[in-house]
N, C-alpha and C. Protein backbone atom coordinates (compact mmCIF):
# COMPACT_ATOMS: atom_id res chain seq x y z
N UNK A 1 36.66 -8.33 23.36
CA UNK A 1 35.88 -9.24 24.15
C UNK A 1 34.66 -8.52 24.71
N UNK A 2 33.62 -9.27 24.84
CA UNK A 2 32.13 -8.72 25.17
C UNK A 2 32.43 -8.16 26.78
N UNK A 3 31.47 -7.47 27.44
CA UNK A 3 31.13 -7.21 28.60
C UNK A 3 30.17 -8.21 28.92
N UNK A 4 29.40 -9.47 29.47
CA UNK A 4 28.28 -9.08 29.77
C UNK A 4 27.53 -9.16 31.21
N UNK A 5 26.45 -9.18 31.48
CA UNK A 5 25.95 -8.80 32.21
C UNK A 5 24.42 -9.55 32.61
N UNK A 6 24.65 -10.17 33.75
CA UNK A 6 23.11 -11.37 33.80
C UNK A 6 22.42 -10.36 35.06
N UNK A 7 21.15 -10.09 34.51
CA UNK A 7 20.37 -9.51 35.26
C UNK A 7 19.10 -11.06 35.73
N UNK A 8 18.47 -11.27 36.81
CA UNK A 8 18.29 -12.43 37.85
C UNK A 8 16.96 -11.86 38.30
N UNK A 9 16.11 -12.52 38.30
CA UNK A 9 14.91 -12.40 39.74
C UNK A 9 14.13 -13.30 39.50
N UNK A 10 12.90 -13.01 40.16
CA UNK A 10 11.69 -13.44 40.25
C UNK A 10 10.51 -13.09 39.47
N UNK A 11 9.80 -13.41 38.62
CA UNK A 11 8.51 -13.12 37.85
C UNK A 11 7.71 -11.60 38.36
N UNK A 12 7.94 -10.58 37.35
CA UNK A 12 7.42 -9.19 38.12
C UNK A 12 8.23 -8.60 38.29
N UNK A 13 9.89 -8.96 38.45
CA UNK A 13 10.38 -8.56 39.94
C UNK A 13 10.86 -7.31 39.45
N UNK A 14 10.75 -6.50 38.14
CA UNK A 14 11.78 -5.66 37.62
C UNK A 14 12.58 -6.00 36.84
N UNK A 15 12.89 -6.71 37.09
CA UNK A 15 14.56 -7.53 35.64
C UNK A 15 14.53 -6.89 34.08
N UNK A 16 13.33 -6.45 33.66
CA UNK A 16 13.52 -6.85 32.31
C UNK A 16 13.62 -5.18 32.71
N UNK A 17 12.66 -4.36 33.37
CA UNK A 17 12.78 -2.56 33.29
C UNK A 17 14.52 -2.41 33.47
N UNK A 18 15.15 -3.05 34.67
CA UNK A 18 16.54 -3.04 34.97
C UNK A 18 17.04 -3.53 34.02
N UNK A 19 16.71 -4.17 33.67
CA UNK A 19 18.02 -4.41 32.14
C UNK A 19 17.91 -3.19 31.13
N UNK A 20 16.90 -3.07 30.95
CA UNK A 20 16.69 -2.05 30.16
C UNK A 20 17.40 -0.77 30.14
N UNK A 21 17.21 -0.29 31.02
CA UNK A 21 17.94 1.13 32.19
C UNK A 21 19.55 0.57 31.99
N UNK A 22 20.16 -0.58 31.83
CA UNK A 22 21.49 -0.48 31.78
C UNK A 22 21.80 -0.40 30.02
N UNK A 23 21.40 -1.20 29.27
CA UNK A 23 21.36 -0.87 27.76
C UNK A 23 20.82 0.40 27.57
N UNK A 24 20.23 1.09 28.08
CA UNK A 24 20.21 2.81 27.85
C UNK A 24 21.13 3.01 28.10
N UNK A 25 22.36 3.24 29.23
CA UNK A 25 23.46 3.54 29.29
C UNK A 25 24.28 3.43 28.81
N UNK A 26 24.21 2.44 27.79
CA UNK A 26 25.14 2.17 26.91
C UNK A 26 24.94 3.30 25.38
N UNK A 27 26.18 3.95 25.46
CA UNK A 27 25.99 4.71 23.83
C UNK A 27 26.15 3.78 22.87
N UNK A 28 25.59 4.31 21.36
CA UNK A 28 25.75 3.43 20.64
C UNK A 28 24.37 2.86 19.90
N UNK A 29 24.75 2.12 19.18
CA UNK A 29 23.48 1.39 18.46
C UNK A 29 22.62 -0.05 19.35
N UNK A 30 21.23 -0.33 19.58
CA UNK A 30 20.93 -1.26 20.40
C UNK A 30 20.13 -2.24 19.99
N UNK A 31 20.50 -3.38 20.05
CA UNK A 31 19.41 -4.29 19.59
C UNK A 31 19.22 -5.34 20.98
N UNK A 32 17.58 -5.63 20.63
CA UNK A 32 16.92 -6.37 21.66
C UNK A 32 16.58 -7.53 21.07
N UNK A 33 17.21 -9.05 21.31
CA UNK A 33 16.82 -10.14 21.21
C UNK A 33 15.11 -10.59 22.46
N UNK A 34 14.34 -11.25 21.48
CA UNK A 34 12.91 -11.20 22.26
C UNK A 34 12.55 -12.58 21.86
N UNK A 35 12.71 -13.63 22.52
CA UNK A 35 12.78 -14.85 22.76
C UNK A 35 11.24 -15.42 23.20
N UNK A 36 10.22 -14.72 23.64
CA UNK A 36 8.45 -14.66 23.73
C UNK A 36 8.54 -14.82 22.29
N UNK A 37 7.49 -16.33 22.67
CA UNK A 37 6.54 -16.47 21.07
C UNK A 37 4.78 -15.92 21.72
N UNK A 38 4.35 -15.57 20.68
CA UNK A 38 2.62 -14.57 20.71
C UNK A 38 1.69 -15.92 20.92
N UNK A 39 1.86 -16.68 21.76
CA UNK A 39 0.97 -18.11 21.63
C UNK A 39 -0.42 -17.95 22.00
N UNK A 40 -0.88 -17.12 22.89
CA UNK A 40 -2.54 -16.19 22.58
C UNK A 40 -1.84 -15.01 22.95
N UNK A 41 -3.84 -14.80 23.25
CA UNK A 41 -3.87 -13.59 23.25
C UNK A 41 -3.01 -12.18 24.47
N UNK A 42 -3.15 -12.81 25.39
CA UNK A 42 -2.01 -12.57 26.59
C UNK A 42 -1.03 -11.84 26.38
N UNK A 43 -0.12 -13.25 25.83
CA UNK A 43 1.31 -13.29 25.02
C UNK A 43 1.65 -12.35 23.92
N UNK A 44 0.26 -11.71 23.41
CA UNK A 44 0.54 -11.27 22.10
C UNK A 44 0.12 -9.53 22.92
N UNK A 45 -0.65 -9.17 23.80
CA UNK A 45 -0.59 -7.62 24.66
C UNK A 45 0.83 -7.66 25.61
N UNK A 46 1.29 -8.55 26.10
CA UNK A 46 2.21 -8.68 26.91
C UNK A 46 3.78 -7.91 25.91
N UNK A 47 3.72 -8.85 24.62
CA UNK A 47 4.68 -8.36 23.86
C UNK A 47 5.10 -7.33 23.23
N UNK A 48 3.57 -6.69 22.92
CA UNK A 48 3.22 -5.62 22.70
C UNK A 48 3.78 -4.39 23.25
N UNK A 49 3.14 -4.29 24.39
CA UNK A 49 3.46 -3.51 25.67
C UNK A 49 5.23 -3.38 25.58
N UNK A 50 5.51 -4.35 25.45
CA UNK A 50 7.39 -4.42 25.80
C UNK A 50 8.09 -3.69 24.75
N UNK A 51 7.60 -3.86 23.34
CA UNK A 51 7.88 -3.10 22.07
C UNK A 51 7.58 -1.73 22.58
N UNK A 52 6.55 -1.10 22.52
CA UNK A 52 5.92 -0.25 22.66
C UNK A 52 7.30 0.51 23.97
N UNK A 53 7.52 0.05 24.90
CA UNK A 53 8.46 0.51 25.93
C UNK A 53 9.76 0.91 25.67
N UNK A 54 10.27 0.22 24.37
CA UNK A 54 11.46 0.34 23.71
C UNK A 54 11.87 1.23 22.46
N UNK A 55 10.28 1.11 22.02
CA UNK A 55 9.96 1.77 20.60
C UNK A 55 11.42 3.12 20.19
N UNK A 56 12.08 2.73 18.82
CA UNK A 56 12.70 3.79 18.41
C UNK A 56 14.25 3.83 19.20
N UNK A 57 14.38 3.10 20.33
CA UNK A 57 15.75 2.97 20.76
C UNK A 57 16.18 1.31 20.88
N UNK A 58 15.63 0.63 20.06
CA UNK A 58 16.23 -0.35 19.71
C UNK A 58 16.17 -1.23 18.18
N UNK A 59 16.74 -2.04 18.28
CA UNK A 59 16.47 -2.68 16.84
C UNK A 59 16.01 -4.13 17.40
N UNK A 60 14.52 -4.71 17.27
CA UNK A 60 14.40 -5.81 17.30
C UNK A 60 14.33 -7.14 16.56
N UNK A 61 14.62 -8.18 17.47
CA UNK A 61 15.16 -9.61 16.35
C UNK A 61 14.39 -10.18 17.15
N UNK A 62 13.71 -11.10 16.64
CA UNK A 62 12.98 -12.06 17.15
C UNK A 62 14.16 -13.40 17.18
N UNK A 63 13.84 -14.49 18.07
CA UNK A 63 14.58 -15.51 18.01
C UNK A 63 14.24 -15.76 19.02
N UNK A 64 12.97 -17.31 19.09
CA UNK A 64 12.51 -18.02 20.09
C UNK A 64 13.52 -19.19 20.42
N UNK A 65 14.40 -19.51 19.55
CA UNK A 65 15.86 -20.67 19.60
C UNK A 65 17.08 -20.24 18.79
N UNK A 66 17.99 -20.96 18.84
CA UNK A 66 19.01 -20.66 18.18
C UNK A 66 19.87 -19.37 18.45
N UNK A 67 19.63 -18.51 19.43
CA UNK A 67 20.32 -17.45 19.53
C UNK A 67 21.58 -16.64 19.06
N UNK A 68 22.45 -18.11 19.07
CA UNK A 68 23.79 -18.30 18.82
C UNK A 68 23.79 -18.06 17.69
N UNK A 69 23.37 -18.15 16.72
CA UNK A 69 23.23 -18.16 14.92
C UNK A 69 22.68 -16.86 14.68
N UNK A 70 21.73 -15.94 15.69
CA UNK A 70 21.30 -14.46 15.73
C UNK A 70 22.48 -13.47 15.75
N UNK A 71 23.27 -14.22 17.24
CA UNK A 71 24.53 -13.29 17.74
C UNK A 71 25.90 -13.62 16.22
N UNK A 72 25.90 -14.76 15.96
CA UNK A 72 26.89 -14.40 14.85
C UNK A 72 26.49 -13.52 13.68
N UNK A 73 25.28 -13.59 13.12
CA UNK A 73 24.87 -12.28 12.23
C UNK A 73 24.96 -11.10 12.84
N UNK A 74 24.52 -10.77 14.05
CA UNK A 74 24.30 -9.28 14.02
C UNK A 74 25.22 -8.58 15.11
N UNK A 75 26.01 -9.55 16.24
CA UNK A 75 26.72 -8.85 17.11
C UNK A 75 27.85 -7.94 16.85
N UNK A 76 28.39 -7.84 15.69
CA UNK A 76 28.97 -6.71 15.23
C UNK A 76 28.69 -5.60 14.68
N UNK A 77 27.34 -5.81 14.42
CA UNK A 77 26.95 -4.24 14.21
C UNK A 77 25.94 -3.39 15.60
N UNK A 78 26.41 -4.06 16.71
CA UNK A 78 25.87 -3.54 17.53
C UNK A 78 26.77 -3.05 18.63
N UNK A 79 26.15 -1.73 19.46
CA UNK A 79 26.97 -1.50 20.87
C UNK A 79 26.66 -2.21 22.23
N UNK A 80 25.82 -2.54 22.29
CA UNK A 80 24.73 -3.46 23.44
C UNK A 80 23.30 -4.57 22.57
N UNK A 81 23.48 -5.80 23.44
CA UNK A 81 22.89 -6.59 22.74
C UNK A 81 21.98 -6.61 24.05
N UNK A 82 20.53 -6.87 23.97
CA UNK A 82 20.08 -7.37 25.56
C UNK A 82 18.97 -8.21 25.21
N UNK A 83 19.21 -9.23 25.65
CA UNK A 83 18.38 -10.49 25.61
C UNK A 83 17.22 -10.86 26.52
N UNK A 84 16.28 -10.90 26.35
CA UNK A 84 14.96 -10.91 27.10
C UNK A 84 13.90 -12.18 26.93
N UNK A 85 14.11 -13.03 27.12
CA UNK A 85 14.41 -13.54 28.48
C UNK A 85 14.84 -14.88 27.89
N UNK A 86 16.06 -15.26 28.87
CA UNK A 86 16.83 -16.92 29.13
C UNK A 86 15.67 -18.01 28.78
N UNK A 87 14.75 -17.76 30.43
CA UNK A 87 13.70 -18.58 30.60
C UNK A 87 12.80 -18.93 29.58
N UNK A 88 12.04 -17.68 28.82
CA UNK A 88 11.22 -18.00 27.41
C UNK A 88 12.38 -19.05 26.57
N UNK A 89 13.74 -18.69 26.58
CA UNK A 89 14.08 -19.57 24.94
C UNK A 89 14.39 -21.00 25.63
N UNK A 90 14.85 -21.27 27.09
CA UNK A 90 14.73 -22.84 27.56
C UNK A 90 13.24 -22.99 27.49
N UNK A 91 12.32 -22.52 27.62
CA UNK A 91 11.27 -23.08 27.38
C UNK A 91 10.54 -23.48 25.90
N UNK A 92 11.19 -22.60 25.20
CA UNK A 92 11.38 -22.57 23.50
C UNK A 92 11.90 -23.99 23.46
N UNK A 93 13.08 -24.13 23.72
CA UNK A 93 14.05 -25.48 23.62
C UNK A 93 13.27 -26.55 23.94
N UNK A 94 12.83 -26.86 25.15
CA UNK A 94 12.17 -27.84 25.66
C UNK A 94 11.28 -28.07 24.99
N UNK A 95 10.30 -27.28 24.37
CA UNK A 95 9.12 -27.44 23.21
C UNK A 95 9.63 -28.09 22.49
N UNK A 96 10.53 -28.00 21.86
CA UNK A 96 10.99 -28.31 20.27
C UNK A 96 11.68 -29.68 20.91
N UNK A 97 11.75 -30.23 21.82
CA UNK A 97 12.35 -31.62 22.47
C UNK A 97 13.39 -31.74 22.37
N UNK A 98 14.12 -30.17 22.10
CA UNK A 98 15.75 -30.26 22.69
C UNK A 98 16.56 -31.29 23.90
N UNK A 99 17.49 -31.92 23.82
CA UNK A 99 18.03 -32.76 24.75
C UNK A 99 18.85 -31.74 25.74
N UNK A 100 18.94 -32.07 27.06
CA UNK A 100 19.27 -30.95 28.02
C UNK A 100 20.91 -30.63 27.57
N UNK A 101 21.69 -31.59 27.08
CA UNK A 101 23.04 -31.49 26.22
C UNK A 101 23.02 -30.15 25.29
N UNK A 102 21.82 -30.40 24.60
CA UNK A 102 21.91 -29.40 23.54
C UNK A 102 21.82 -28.36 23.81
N UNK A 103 20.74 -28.28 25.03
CA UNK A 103 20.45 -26.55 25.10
C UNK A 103 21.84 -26.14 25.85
N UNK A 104 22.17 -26.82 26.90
CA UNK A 104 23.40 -26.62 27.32
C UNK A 104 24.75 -25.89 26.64
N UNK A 105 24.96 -26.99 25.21
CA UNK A 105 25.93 -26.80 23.92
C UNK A 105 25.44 -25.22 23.72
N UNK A 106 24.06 -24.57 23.27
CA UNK A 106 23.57 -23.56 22.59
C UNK A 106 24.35 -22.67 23.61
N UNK A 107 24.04 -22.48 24.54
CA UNK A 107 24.66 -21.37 25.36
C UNK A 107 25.82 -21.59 25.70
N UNK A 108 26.71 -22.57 25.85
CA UNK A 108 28.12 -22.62 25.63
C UNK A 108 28.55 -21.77 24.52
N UNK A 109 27.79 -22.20 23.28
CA UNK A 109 28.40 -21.52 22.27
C UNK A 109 27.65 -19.75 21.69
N UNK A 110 26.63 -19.97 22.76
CA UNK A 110 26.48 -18.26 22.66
C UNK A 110 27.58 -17.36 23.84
N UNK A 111 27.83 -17.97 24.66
CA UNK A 111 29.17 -17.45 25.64
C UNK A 111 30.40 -17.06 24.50
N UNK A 112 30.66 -18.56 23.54
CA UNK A 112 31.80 -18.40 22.93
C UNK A 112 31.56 -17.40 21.51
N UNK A 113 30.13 -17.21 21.10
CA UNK A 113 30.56 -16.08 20.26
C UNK A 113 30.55 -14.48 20.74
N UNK A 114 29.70 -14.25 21.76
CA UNK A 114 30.24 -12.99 22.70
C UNK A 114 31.61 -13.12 22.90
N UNK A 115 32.30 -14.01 23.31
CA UNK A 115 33.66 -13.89 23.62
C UNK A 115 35.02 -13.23 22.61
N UNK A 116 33.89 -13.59 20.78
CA UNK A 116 34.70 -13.35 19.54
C UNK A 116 34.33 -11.91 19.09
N UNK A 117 33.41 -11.50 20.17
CA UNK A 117 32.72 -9.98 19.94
C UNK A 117 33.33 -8.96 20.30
N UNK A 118 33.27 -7.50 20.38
CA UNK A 118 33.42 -6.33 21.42
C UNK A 118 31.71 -5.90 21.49
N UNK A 119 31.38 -5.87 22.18
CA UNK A 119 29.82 -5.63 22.23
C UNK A 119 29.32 -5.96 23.90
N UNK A 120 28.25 -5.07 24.79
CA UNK A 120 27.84 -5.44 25.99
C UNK A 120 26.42 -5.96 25.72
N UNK A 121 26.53 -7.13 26.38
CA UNK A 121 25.59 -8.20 25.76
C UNK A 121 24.61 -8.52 27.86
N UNK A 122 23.60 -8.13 27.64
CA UNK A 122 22.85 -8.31 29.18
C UNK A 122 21.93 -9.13 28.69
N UNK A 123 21.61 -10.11 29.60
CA UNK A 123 20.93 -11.48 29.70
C UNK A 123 19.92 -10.77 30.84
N UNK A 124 18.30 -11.25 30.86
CA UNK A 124 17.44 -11.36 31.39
C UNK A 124 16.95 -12.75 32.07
N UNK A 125 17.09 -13.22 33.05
CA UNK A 125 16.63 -14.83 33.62
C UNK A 125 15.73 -14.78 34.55
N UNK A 126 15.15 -15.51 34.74
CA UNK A 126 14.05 -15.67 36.05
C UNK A 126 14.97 -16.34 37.35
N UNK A 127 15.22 -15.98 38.34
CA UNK A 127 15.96 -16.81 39.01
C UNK A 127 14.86 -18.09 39.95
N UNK A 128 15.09 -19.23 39.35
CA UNK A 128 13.57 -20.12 39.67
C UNK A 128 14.67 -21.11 41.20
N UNK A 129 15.45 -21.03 41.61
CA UNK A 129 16.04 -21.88 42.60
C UNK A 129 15.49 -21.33 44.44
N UNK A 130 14.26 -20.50 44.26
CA UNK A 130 13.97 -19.96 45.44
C UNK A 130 12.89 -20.74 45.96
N UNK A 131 12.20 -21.45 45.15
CA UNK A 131 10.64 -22.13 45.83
C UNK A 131 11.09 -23.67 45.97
N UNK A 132 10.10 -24.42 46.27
CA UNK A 132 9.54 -25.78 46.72
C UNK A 132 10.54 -26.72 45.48
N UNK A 133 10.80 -27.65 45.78
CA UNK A 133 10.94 -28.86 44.38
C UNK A 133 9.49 -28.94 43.74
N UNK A 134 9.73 -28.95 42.39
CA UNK A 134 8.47 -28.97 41.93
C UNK A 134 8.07 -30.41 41.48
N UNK A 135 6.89 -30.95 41.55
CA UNK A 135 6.05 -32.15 41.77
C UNK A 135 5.90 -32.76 40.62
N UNK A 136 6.87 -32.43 39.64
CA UNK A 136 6.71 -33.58 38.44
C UNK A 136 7.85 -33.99 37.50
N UNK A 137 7.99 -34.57 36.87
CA UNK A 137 9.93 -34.36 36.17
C UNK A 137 9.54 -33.68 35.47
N UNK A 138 9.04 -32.83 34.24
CA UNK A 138 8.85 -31.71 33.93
C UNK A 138 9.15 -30.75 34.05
N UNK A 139 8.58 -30.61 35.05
CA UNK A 139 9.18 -28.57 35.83
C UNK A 139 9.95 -29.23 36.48
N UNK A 140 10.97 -30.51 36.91
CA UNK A 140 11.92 -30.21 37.75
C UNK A 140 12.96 -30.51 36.98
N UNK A 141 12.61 -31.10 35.41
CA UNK A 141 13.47 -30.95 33.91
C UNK A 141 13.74 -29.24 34.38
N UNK A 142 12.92 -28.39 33.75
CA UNK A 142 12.94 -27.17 33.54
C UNK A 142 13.52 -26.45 34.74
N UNK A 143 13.23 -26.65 36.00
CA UNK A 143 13.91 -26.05 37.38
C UNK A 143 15.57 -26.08 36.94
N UNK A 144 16.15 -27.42 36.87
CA UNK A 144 17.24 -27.70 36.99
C UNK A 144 17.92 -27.60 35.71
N UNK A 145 17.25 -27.30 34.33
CA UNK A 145 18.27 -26.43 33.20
C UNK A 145 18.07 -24.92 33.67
N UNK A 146 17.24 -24.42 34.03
CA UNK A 146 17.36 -22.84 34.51
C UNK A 146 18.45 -22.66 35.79
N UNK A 147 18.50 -23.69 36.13
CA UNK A 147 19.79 -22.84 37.33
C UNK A 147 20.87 -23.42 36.77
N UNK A 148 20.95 -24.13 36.27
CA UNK A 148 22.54 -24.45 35.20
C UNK A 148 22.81 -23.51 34.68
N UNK A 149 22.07 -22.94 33.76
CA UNK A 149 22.47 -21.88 32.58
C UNK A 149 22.32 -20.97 33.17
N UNK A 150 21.65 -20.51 34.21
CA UNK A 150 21.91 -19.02 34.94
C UNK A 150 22.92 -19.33 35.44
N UNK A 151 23.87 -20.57 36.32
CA UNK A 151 25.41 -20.67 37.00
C UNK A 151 25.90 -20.64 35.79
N UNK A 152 26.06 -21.16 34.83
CA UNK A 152 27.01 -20.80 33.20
C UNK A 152 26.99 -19.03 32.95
N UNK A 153 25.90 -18.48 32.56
CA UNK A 153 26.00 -17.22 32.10
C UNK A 153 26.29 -16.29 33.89
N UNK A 154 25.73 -16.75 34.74
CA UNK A 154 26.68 -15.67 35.84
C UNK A 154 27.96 -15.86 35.79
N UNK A 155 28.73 -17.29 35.81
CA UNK A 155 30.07 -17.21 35.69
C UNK A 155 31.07 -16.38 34.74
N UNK A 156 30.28 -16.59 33.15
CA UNK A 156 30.80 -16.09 32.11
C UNK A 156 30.43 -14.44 32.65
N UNK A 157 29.68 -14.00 33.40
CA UNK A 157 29.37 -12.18 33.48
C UNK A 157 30.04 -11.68 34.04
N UNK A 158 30.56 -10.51 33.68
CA UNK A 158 31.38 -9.21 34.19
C UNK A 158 30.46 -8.98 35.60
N UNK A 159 29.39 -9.17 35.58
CA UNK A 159 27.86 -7.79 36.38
C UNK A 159 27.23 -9.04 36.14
N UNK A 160 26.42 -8.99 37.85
CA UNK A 160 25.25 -10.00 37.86
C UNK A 160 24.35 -9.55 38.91
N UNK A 161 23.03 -8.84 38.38
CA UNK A 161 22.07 -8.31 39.54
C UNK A 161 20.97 -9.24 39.95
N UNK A 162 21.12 -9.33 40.88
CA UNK A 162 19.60 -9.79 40.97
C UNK A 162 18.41 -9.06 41.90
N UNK A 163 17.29 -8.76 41.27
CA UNK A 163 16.29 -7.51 41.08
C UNK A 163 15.21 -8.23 41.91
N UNK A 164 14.88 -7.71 43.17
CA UNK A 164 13.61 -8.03 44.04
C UNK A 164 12.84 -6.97 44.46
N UNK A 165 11.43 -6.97 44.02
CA UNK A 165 10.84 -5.70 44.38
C UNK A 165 10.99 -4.60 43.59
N UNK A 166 11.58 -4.51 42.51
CA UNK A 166 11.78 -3.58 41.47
C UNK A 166 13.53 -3.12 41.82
N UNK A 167 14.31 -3.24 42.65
CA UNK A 167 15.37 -3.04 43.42
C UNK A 167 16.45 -3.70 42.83
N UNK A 168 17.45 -3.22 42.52
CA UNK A 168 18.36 -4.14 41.75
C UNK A 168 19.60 -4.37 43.29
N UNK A 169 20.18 -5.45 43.05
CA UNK A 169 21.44 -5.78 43.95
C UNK A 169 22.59 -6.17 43.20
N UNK A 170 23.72 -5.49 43.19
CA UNK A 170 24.80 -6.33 42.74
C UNK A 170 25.23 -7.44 43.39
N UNK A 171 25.07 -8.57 42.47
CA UNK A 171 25.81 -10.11 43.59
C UNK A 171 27.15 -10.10 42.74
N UNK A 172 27.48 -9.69 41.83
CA UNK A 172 28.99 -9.78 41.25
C UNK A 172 29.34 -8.70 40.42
């Protein structure tokens, strides 16, 4: 059975360096799921930069959806899986006019194939339940699948930090 591990914050906040720093600790072989699509130019130095940070100690897979169909190909040939970021692939989902059921189903059934794994599998999320209701059904579509699936994958986690200020906290 998997370990895993939901690392939590705020935009900036550290999360993705802290996740990182714990998949180093892990011996073994590493692959990084990278859920950012290059949509300009931004997106495409931003991604960059993140490769470039990892370069040579990981194996990367792209996969803006479907995750679950990534983790059944490759989670056995790995020691640590770390997924970067939740938030990019619900926003992936929502593009593609996923029904909130479905994206829901997707990570149910990425829980249940970690579960058919031995492998430590760390999740990256934005934790978005700290600000204002947001002013349109849109982002308050998107508000309210991001704190679902962050309460789904904290429940399913061994380890759940959440990172303010570059600072990690254990909440579980």
């Amino acid at each position: 059975m998997s370990q895993i591990t939901l690392v939590t914050g705020g935009a900036r906040s550290g999360k993705s360096t802290y996740a990182l720093e714990l998949a180093r600790a892990v011996d073994g072989k590493r692959a990084f799921i990278a859920t950012g699509v290059a949509t300009d130019d931004e997106m495409v130095k931003r991604i960059r930069a993140h490769q470039d940070e990892r370069k040579g100690e990981f194996d990367t897979v792209e996969a803006s959806e479907y995750v679950k169909n990534v983790l059944d190909a490759i989670a056995y040939k790995y020691d640590v899986i770390l997924i970067d970021c939740v938030t990019l692939l619900i926003n992936n989902m929502m593009y593609r006019d996923m029904e909130n059921g479905d994206i829901y189903d997707e990570f149910d059934r990425i829980i249940e194939v970690l579960g058919e794994q031995n492998v430590t599998a760390i999740f990256v999320t934005n934790e978005v339940g700290l600000g204002i209701v947001p002013n349109n059904p849109l982002a308050r579509r998107f508000r309210d699948l991001q704190g679902r699936v962050n309460q789904k994958l904290a429940s399913a986690s061994s380890n759940v930090y959440m990172v303010v200020s570059g600072i990690a906290m254990k909440i579980k």
